[in-house]
N, C-alpha and C. Protein backbone atom coordinates (compact mmCIF):
# COMPACT_ATOMS: atom_id res chain seq x y z
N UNK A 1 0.82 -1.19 0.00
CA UNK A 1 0.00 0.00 0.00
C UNK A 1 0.87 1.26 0.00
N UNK A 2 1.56 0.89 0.50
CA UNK A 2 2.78 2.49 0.82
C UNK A 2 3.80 2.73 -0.67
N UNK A 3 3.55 1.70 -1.52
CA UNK A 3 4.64 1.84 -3.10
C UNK A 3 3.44 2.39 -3.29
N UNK A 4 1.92 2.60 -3.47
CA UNK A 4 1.19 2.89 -4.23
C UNK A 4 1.19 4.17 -4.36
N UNK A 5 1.14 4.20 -2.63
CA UNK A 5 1.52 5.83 -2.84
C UNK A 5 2.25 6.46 -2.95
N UNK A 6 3.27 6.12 -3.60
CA UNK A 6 5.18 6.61 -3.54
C UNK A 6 4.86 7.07 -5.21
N UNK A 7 4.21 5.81 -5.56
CA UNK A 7 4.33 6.75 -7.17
C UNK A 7 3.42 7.25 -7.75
N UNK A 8 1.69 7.07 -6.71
CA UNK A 8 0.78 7.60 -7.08
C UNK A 8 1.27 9.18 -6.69
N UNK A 9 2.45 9.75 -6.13
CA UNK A 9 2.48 10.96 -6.33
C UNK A 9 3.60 11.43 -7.29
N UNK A 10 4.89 10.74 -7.01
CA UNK A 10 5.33 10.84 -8.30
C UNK A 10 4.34 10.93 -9.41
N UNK A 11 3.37 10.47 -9.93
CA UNK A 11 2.90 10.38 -11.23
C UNK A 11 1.90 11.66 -11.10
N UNK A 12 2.05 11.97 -10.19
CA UNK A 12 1.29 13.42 -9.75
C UNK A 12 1.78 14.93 -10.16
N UNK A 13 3.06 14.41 -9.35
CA UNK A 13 4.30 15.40 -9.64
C UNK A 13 4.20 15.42 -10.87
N UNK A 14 4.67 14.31 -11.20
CA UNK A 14 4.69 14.89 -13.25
C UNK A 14 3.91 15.27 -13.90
N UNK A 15 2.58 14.95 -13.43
CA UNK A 15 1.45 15.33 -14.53
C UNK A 15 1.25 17.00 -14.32
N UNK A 16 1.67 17.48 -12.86
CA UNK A 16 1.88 19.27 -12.64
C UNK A 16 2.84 19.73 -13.36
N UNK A 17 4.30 19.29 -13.07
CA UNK A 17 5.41 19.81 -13.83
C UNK A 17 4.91 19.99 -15.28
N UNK A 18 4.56 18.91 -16.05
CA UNK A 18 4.16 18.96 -17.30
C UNK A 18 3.30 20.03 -17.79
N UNK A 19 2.01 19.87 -16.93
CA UNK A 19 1.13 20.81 -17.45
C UNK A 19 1.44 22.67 -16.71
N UNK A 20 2.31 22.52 -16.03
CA UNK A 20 2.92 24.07 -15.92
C UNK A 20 4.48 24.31 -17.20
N UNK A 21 4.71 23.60 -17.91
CA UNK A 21 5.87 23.64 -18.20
C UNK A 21 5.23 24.03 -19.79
N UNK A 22 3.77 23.83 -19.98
CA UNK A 22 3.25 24.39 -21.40
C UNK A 22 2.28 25.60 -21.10
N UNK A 23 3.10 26.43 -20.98
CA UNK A 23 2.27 27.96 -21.02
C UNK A 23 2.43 29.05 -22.01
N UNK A 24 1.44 29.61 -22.17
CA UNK A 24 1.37 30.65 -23.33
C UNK A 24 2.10 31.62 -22.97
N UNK A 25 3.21 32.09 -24.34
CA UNK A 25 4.30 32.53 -24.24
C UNK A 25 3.75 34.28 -23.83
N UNK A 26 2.52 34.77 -24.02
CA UNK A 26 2.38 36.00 -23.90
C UNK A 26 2.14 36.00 -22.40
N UNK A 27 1.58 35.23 -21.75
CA UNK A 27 1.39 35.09 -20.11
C UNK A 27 3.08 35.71 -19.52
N UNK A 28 3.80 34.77 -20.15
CA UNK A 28 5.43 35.41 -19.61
C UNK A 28 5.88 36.81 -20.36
N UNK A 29 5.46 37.65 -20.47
CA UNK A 29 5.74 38.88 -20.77
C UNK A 29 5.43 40.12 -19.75
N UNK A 30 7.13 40.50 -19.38
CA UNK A 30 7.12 41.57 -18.33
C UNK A 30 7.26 43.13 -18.35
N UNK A 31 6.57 44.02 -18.19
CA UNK A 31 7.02 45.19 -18.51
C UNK A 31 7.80 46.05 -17.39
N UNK A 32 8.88 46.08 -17.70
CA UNK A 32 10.01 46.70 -16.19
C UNK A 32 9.69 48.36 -16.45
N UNK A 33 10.13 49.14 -15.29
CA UNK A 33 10.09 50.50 -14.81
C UNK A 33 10.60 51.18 -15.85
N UNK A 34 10.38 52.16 -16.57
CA UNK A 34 11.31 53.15 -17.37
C UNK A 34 12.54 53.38 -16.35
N UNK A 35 13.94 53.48 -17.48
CA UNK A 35 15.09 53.70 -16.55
C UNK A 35 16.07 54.46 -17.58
N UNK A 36 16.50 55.41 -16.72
CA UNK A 36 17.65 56.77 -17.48
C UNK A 36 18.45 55.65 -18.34
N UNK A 37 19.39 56.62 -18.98
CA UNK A 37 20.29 56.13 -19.83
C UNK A 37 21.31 56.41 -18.73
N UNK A 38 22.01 55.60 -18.58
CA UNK A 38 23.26 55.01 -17.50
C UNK A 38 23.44 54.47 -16.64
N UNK A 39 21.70 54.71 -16.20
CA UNK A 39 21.21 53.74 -14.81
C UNK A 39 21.21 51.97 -15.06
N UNK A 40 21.38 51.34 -13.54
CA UNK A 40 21.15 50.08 -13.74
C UNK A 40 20.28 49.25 -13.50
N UNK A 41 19.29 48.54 -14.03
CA UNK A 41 18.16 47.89 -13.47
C UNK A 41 18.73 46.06 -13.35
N UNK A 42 17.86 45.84 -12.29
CA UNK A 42 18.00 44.50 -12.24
C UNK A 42 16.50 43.84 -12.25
N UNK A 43 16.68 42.11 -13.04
CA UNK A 43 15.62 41.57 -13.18
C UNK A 43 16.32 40.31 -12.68
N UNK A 44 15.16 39.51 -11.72
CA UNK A 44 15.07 38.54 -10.34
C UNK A 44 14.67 36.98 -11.21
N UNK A 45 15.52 36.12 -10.84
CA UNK A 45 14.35 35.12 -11.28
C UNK A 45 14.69 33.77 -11.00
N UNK A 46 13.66 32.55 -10.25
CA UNK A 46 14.09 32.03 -9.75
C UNK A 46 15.09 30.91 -9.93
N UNK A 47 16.09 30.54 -9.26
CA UNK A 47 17.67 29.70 -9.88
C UNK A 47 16.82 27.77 -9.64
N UNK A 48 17.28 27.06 -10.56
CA UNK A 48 17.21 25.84 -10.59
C UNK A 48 18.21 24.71 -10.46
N UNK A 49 17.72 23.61 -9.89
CA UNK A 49 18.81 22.87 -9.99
C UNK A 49 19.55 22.26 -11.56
N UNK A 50 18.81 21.82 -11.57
CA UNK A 50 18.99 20.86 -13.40
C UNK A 50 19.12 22.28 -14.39
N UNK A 51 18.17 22.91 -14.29
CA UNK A 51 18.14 24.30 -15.44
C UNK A 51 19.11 25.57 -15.55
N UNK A 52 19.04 26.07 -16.03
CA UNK A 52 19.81 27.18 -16.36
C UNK A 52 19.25 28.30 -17.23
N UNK A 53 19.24 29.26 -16.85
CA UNK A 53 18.35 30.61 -17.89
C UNK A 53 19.80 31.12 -18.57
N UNK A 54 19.05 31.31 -19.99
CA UNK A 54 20.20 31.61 -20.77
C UNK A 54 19.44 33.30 -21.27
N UNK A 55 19.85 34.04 -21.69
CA UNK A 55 19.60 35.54 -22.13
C UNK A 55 19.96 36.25 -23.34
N UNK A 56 19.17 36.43 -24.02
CA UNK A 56 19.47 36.99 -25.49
C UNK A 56 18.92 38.51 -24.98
N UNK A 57 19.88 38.88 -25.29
CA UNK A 57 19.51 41.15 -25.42
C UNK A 57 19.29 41.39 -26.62
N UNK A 58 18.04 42.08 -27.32
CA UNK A 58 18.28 42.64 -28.56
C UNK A 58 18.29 43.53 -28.85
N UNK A 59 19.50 44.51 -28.73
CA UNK A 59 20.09 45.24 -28.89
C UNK A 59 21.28 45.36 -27.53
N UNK A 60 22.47 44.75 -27.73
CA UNK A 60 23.57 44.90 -26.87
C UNK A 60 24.32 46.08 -26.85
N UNK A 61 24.09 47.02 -28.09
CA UNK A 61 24.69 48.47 -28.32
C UNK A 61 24.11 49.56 -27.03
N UNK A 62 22.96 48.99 -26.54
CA UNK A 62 21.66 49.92 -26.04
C UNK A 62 21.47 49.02 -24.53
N UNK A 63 21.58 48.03 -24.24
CA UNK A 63 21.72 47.19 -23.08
C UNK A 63 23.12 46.76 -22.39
N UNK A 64 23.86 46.81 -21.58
CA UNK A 64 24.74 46.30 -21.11
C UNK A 64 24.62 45.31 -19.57
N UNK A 65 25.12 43.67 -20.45
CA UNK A 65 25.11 43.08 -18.75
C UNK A 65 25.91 43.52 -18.03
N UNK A 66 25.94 43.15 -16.71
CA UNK A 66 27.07 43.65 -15.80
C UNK A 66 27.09 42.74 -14.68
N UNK A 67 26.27 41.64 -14.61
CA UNK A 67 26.38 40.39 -13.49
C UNK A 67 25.38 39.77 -13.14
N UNK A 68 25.53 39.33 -12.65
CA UNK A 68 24.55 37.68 -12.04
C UNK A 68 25.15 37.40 -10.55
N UNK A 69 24.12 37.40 -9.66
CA UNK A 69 24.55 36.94 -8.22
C UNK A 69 23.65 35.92 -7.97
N UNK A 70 23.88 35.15 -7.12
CA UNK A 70 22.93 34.11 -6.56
C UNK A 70 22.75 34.42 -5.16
N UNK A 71 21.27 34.92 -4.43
CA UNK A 71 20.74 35.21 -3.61
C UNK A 71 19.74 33.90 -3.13
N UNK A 72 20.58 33.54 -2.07
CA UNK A 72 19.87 31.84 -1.01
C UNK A 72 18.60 32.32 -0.78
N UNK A 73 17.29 31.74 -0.46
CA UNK A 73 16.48 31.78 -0.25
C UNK A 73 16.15 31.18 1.17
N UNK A 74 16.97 30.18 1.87
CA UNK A 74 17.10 29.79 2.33
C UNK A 74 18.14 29.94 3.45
N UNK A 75 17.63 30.29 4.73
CA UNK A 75 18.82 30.87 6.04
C UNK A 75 19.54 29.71 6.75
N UNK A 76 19.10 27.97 6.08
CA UNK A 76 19.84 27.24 7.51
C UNK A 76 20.79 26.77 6.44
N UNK A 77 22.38 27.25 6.89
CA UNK A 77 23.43 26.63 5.67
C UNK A 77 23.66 24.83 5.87
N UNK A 78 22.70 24.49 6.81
CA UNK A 78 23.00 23.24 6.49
C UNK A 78 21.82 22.29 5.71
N UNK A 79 21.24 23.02 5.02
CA UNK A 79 19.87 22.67 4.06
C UNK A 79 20.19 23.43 2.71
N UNK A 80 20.11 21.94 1.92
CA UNK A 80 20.56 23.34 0.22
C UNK A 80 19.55 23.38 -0.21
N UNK A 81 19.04 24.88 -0.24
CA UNK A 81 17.38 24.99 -0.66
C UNK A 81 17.84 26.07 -1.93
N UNK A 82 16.72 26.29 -2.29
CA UNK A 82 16.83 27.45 -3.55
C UNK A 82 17.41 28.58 -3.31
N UNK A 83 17.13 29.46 -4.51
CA UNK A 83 17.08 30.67 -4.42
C UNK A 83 17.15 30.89 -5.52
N UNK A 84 17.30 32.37 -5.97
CA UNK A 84 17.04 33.38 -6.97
C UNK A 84 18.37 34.22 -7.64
N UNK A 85 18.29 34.23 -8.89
CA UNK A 85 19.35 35.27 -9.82
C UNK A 85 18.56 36.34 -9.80
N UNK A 86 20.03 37.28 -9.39
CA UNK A 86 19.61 38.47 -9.77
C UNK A 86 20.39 39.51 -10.92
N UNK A 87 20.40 39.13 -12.16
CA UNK A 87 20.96 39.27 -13.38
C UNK A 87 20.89 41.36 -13.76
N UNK A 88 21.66 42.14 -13.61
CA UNK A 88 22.32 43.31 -12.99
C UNK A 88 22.45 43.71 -15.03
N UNK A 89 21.73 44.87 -15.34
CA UNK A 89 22.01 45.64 -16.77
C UNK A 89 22.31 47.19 -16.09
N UNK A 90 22.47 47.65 -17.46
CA UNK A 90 22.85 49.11 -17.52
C UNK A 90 22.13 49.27 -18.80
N UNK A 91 21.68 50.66 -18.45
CA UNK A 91 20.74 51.07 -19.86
C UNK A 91 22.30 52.11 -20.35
N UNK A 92 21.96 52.04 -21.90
CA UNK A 92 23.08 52.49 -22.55
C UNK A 92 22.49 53.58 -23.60
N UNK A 93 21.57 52.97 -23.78
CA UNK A 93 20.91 54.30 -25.22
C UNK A 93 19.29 54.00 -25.35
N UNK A 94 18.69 55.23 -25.37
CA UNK A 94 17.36 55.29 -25.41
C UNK A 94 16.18 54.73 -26.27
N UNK A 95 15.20 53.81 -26.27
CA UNK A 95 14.66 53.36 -26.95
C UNK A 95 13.70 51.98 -26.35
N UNK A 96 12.92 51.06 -26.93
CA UNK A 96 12.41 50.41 -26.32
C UNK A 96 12.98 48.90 -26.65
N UNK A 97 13.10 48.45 -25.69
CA UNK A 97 14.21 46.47 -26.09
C UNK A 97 13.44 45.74 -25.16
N UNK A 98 13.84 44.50 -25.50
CA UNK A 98 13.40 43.22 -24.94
C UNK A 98 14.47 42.61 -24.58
N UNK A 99 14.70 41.35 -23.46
CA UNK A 99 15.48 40.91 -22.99
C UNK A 99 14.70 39.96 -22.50
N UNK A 100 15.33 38.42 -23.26
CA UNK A 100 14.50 37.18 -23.22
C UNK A 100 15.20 36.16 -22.55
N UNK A 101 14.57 35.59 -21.58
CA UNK A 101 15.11 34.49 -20.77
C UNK A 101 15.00 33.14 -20.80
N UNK A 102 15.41 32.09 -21.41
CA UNK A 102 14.97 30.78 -21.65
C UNK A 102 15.89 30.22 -20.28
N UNK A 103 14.92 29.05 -19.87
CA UNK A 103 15.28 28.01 -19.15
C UNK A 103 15.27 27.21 -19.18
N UNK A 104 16.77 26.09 -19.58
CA UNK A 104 16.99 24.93 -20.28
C UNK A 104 17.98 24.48 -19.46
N UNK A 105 17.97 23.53 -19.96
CA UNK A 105 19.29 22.39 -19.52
C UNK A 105 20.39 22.72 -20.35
N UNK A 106 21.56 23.23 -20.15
CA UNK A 106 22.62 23.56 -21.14
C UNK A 106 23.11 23.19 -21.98
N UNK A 107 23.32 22.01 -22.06
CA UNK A 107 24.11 20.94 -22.82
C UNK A 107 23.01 19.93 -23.90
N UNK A 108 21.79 20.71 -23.84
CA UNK A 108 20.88 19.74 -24.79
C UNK A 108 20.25 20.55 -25.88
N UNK A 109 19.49 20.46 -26.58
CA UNK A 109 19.53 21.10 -27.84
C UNK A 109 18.15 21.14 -27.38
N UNK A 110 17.13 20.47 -26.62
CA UNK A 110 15.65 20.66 -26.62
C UNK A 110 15.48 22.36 -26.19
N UNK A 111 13.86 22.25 -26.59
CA UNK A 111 13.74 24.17 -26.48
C UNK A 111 13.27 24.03 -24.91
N UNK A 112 13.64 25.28 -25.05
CA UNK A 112 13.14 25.72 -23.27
C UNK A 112 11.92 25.26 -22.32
N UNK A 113 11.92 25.19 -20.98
CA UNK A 113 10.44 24.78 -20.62
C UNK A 113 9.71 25.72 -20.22
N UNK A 114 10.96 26.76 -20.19
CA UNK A 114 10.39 28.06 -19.62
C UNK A 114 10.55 29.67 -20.40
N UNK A 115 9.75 30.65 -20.95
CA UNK A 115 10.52 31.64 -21.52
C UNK A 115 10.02 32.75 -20.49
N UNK A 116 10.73 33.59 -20.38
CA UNK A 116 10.50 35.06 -20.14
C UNK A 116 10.37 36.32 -20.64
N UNK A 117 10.07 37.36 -21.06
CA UNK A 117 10.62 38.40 -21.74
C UNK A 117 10.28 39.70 -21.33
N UNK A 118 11.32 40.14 -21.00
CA UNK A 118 10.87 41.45 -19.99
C UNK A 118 11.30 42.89 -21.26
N UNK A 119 9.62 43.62 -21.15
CA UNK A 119 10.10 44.92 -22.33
C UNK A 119 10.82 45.97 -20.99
N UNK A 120 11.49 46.87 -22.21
CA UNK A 120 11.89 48.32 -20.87
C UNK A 120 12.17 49.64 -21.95
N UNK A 121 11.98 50.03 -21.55
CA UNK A 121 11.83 51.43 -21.85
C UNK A 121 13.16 52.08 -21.03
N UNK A 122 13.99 53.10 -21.86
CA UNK A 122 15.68 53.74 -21.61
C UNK A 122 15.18 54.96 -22.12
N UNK A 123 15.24 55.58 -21.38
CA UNK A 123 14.67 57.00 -21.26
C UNK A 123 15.87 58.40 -21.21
């Protein structure tokens, strides 16, 4: 009775993961704060074990990265729990861009399970 329920939730688990992992790509669309030209904004998002968010800027002339920190979510250092990137730009030249976040496994060619895309306005 107790295997039944070991994978009657496993098979649970997956059937959530799955059906959160197909969402409409306009649902993930963020609109960040207008920000000067020189100022730096940062956009948050949460870090995975297996995954990895990868970032296309379009326009790098007009966007500049400047870092990635990993912020624990978690206060007891003897528990490895999550936490969150906090991926650090500089606005460079005025106009309106996108900055798109896929979350994949690095080393595999499948498409993302996750996208993001945050617009901003450089004022």
């Amino acid at each position: 009775m107790k295997r039944a329920k070991f994978w009657g939730g496993i098979l649970l688990a997956a059937a959530v993961f799955s059906a959160s992992a197909c969402t409409d790509k306009n649902e993930n669309i963020y609109t960040l704060a207008d920000v000067n030209v020189g100022d730096a904004f940062e956009i948050t998002l949460q870090a995975s074990d297996m995954y990895s968010w990868h970032f296309d800027i379009d326009s790098e002339r007009a966007i500049e990265y400047v870092a990635m920190d990993f912020v624990p979510t978690d206060n007891d250092p003897e528990i490895i729990g999550g936490g969150q990137l906090l991926y650090t730009f500089r606005a460079k030249e005025t106009g309106k861009y996108k900055i798109r976040f896929d979350l994949q496994i690095a080393w595999e060619s499948e498409p993302p399970i996750e996208t993001k895309i945050y617009e901003i306005t450089i004022i």
